[in-house]
C-alpha atoms as a PDB file:
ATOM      1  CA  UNK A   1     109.905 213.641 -33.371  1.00  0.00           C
ATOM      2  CA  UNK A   2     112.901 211.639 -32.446  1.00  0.00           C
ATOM      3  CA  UNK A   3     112.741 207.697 -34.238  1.00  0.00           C
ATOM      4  CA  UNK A   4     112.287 204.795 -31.412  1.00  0.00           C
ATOM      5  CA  UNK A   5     115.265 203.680 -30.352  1.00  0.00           C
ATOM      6  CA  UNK A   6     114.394 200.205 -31.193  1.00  0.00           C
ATOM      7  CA  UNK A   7     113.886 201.437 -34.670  1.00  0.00           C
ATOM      8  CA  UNK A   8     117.482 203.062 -35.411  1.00  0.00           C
ATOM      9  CA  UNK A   9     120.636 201.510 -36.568  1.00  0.00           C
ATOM     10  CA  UNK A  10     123.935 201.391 -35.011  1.00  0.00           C
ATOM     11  CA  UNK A  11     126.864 203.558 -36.288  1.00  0.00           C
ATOM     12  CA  UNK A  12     130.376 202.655 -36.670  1.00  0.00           C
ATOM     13  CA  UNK A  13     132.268 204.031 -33.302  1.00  0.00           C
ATOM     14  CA  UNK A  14     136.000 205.008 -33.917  1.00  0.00           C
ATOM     15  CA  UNK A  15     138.376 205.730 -30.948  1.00  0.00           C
ATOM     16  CA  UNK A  16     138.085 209.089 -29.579  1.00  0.00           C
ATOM     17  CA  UNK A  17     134.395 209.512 -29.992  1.00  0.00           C
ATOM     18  CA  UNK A  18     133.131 210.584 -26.465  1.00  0.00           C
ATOM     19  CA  UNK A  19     131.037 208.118 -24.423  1.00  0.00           C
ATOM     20  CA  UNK A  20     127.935 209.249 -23.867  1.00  0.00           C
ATOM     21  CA  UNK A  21     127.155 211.898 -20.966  1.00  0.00           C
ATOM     22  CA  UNK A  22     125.149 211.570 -18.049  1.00  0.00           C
ATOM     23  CA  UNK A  23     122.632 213.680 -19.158  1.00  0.00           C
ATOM     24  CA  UNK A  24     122.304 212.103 -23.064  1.00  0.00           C
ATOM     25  CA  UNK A  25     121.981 208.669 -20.971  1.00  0.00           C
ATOM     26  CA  UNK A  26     118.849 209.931 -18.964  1.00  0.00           C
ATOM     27  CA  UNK A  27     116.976 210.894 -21.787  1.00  0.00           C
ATOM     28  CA  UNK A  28     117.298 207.433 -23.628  1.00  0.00           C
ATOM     29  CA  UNK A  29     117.100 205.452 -20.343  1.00  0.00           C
ATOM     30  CA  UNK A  30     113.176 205.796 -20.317  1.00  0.00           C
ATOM     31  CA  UNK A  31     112.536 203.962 -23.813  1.00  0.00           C
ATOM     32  CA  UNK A  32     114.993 201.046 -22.214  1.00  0.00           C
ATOM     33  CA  UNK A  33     113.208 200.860 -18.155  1.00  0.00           C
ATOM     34  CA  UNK A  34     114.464 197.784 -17.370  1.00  0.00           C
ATOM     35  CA  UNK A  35     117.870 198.187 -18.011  1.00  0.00           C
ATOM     36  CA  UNK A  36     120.510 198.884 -15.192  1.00  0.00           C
ATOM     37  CA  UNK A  37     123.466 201.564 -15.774  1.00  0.00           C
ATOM     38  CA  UNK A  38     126.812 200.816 -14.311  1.00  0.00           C
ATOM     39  CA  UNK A  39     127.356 202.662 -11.654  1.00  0.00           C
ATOM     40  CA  UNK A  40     130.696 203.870 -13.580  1.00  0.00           C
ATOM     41  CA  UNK A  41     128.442 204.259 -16.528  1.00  0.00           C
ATOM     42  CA  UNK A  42     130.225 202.443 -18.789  1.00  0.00           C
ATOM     43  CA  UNK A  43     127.486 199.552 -19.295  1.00  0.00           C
ATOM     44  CA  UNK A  44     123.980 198.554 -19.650  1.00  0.00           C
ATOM     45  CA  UNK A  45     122.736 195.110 -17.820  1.00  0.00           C
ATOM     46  CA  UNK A  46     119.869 193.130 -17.929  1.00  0.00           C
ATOM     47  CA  UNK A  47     118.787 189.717 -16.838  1.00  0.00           C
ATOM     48  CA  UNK A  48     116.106 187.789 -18.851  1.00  0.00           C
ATOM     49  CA  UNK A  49     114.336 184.608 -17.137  1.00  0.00           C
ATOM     50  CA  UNK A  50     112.691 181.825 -19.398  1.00  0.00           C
ATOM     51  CA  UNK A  51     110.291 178.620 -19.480  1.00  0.00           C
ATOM     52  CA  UNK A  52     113.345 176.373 -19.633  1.00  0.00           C
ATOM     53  CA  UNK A  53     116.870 176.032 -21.460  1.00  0.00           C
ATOM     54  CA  UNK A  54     115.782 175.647 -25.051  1.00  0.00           C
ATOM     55  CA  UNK A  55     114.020 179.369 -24.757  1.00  0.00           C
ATOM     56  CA  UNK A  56     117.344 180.699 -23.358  1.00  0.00           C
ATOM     57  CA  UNK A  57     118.900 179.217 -26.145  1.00  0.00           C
ATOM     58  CA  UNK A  58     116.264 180.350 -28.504  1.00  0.00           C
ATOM     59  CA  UNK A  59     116.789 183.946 -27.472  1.00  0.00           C
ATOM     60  CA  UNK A  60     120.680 184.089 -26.842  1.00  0.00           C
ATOM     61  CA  UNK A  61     120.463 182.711 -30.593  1.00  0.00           C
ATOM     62  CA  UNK A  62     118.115 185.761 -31.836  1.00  0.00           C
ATOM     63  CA  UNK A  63     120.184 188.229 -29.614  1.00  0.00           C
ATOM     64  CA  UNK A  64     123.234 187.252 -31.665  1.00  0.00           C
ATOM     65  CA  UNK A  65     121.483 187.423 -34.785  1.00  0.00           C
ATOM     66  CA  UNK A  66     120.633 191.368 -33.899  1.00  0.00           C
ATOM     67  CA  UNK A  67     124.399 191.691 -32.484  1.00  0.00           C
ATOM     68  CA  UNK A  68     125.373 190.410 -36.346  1.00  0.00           C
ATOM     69  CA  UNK A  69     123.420 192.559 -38.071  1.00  0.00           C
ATOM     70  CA  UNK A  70     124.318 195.783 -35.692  1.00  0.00           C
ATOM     71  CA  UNK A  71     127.913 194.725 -35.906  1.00  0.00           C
ATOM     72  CA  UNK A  72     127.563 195.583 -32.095  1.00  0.00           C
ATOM     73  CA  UNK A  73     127.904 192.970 -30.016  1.00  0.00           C
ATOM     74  CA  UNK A  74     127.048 192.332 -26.011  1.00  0.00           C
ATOM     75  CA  UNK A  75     128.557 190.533 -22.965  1.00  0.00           C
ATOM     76  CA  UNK A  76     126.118 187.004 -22.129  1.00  0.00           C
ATOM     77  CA  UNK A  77     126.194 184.810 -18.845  1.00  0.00           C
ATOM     78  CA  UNK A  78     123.662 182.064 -20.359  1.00  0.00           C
ATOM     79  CA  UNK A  79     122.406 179.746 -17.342  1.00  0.00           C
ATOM     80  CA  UNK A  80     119.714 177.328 -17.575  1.00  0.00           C
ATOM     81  CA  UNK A  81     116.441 179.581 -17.184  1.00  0.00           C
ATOM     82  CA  UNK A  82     118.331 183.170 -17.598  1.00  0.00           C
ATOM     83  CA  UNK A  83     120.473 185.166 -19.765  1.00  0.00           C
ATOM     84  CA  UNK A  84     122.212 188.143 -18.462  1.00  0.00           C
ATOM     85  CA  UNK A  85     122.957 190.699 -21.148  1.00  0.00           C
ATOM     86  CA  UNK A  86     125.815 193.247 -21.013  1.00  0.00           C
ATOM     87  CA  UNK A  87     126.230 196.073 -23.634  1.00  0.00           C
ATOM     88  CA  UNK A  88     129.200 198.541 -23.935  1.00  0.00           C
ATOM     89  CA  UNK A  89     131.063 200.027 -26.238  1.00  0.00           C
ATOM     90  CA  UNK A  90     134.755 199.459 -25.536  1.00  0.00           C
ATOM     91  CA  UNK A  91     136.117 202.005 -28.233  1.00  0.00           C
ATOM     92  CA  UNK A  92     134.511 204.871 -26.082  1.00  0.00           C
ATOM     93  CA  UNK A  93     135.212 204.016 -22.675  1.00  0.00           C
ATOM     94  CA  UNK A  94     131.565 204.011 -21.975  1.00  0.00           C
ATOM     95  CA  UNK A  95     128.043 204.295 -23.598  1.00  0.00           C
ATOM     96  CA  UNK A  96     127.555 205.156 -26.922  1.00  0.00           C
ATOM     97  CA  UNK A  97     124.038 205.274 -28.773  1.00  0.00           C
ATOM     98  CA  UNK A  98     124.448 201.924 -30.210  1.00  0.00           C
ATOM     99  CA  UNK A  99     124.525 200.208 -26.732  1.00  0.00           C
ATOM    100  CA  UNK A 100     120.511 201.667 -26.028  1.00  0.00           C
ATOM    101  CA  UNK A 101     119.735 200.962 -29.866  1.00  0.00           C
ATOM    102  CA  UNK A 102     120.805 197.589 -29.069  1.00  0.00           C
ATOM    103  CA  UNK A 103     118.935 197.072 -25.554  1.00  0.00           C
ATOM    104  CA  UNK A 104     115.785 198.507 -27.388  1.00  0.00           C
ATOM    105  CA  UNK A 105     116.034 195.710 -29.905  1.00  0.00           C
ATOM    106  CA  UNK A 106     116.740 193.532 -27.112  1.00  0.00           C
ATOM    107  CA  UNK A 107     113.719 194.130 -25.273  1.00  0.00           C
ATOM    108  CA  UNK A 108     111.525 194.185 -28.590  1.00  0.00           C
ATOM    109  CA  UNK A 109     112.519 190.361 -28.437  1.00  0.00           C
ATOM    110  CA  UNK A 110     111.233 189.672 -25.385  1.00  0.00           C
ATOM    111  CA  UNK A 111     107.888 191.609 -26.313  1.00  0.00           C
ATOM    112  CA  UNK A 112     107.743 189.071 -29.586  1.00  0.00           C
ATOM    113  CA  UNK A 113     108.053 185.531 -27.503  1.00  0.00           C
END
């Protein structure tokens, strides 16, 4: 049995390693459903709504502590009431595991507030 997602760790990525393919992306893309895939597949988007600005705050702050402790670390557009989350992994030129490990642990924030 393959671990969670949300459960695994992220790698260190060096240059050359091959983004993830098209097929690798649909299989993980089910334990992440509310995530969006660049049409270019080089990213993974989501946009988070809250109560008011101090929650957004609250989790941009707690996404950032995951980002710090993955040493992975996403794209935000913060807004009042919303957060819009970008992961990517520039070193590959597209997806790479870490980018769905992180959007798991993302989500498993949302499922704690």
């Amino acid at each position: 049995m393959t671990t969670p997602l949300a459960q695994q760790h992220c790698q260190p990525i060096s240059r050359g390693t091959a983004a993830l393919d098209a097929a690798t992306i649909a299989t993980l893309l089910p334990q992440i459903p509310q995530w969006m895939v660049a049409a270019d597949s080089t990213s993974l988007s989501r946009e988070f709504r809250f109560r008011d600005f101090y929650a957004t705050v609250a989790f941009v702050n707690a996404v950032a502590w995951i980002a710090h402790q993955q040493d992975h670390h996403p794209d935000l557009q913060v807004g009042y009431n919303r957060c819009r989350i970008t992961w990517r992994t520039h070193a590959v030129g597209g997806l790479s595991l870490n980018d769905f490990i992180c959007a798991a642990r993302t989500d498993n924030l949302e499922a704690a507030a």
